[in-house]
C-alpha atoms as a PDB file:
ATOM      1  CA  UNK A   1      39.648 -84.370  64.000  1.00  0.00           C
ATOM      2  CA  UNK A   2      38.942 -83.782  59.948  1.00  0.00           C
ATOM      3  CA  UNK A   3      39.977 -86.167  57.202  1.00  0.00           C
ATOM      4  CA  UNK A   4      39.404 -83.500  54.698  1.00  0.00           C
ATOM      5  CA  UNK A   5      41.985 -82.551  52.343  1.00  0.00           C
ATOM      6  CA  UNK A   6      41.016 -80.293  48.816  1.00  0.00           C
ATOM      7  CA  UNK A   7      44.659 -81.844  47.275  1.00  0.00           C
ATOM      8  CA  UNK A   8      43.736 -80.179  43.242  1.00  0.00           C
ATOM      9  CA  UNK A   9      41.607 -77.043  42.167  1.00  0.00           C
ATOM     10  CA  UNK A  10      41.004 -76.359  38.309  1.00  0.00           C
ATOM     11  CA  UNK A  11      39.027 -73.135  37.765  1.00  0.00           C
ATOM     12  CA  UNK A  12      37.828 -71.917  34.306  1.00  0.00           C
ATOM     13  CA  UNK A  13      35.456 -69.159  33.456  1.00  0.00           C
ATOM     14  CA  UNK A  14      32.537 -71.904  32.721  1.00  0.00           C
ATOM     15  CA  UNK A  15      33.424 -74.351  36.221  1.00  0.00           C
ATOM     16  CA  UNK A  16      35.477 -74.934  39.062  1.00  0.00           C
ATOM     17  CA  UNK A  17      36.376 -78.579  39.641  1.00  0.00           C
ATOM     18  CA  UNK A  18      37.866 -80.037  42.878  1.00  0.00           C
ATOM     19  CA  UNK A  19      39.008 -83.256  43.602  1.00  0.00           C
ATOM     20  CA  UNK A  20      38.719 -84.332  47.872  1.00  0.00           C
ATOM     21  CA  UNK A  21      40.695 -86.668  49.078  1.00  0.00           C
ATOM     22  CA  UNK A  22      39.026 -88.001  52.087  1.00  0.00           C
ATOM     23  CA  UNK A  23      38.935 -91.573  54.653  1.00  0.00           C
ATOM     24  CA  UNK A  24      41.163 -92.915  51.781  1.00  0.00           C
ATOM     25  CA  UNK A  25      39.255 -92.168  48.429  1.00  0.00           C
ATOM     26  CA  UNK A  26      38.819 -89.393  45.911  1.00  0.00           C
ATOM     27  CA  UNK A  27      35.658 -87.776  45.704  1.00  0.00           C
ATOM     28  CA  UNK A  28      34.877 -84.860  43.019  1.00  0.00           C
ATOM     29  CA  UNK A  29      32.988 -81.964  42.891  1.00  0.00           C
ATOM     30  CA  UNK A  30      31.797 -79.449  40.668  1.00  0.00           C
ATOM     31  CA  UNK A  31      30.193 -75.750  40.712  1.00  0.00           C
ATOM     32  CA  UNK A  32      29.229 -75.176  37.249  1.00  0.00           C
ATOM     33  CA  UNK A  33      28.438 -71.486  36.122  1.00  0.00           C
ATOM     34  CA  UNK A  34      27.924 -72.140  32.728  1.00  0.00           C
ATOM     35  CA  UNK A  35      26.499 -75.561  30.887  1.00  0.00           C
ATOM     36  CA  UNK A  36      27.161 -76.125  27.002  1.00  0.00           C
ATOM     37  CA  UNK A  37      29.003 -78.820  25.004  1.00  0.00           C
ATOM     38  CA  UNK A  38      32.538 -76.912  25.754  1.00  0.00           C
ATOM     39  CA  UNK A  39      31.713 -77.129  29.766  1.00  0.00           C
ATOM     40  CA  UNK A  40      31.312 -80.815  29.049  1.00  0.00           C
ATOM     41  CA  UNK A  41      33.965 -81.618  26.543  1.00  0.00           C
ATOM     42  CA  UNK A  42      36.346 -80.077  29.111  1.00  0.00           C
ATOM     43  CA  UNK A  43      34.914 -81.816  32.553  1.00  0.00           C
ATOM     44  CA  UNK A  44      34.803 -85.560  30.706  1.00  0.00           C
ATOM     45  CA  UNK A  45      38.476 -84.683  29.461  1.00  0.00           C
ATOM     46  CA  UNK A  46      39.364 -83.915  33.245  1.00  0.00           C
ATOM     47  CA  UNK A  47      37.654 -87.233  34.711  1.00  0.00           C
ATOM     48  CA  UNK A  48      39.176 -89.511  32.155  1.00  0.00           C
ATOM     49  CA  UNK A  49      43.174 -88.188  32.598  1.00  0.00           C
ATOM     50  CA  UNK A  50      42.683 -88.552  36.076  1.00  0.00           C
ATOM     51  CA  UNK A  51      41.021 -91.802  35.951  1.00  0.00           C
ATOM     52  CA  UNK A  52      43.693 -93.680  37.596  1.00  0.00           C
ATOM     53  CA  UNK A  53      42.182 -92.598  40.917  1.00  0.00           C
ATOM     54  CA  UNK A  54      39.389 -94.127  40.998  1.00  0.00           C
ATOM     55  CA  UNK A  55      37.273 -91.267  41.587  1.00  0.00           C
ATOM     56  CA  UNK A  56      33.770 -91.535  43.247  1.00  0.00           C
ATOM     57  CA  UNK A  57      30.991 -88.773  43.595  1.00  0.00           C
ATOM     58  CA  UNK A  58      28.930 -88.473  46.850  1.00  0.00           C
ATOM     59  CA  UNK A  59      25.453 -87.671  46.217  1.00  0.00           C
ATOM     60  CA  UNK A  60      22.024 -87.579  48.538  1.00  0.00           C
ATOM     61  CA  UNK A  61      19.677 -90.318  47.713  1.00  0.00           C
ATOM     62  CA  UNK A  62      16.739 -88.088  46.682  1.00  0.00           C
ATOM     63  CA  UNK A  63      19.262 -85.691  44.678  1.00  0.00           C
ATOM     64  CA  UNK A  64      18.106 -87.538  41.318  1.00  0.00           C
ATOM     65  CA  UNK A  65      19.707 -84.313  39.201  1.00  0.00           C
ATOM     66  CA  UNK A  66      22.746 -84.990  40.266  1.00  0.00           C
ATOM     67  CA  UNK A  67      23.061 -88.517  39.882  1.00  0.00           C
ATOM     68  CA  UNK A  68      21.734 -87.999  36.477  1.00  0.00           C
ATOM     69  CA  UNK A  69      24.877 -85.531  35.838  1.00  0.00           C
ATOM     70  CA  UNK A  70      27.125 -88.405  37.137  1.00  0.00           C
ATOM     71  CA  UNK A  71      25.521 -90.435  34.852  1.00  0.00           C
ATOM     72  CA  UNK A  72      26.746 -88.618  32.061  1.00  0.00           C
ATOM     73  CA  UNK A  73      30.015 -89.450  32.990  1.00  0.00           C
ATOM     74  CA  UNK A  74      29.999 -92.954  33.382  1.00  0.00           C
ATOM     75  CA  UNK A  75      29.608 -92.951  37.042  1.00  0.00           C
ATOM     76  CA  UNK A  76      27.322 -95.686  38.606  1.00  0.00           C
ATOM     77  CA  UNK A  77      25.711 -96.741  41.953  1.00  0.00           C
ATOM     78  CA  UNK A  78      28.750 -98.251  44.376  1.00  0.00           C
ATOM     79  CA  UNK A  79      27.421 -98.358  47.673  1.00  0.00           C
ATOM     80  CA  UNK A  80      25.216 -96.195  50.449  1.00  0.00           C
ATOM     81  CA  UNK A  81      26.516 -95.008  53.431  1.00  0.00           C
ATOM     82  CA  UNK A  82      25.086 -92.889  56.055  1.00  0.00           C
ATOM     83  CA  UNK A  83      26.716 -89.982  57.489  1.00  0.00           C
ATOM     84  CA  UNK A  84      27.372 -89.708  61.314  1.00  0.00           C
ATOM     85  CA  UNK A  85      23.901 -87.496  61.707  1.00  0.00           C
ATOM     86  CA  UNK A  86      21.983 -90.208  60.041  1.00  0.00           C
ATOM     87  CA  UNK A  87      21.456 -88.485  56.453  1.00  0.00           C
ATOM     88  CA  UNK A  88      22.419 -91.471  53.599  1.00  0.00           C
ATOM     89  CA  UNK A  89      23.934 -90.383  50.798  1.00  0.00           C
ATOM     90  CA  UNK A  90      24.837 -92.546  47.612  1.00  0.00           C
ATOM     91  CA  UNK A  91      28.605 -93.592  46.612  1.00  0.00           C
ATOM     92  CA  UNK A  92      29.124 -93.683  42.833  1.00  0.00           C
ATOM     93  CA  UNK A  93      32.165 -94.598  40.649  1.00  0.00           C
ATOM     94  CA  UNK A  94      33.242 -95.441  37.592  1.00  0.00           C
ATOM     95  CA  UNK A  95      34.589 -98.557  38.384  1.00  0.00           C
END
């Protein structure tokens, strides 16, 4: 049984952002092809009108670049929780 569900795609020439809706919470994720202040102008703007979902970001402990991009964004440690194959991965939000 999955619990996945992709529910909104936004694709742009510079990123494509996704938005998982999973065991009852919102989780984002981003492929980013090209970095500048436009790329992150446009991803804050995205993250701030949908802010009413409480979104969270799921990140591997050691992965210390991408908790430093969450960072940017005002997302903070929340929890830990380890997946069913015993890898722990951090929970951030901005709440």
């Amino acid at each position: 049984m999955t619990y996945r569900n992709d529910v909104f795609t936004h694709k742009t020439e510079s990123f494509d952002f996704y938005i998982e809706y999973t065991h009852g919470r919102y989780f984002i994720h981003q492929d980013v092809r090209v970095w500048n202040k436009a790329t992150f102008n446009a991803t804050l703007l995205l993250i701030e009108s949908l802010e009413w979902l409480s979104l969270r970001v799921c990140v591997l402990t050691t992965n210390t670049k991408l908790i430093k991009y969450s960072a940017l964004y005002g997302f903070k440690y929340s929890y830990s929780q380890t997946s069913p194959d015993g890898v722990e991965y951090h929970i951030l939000s901005r709440r």
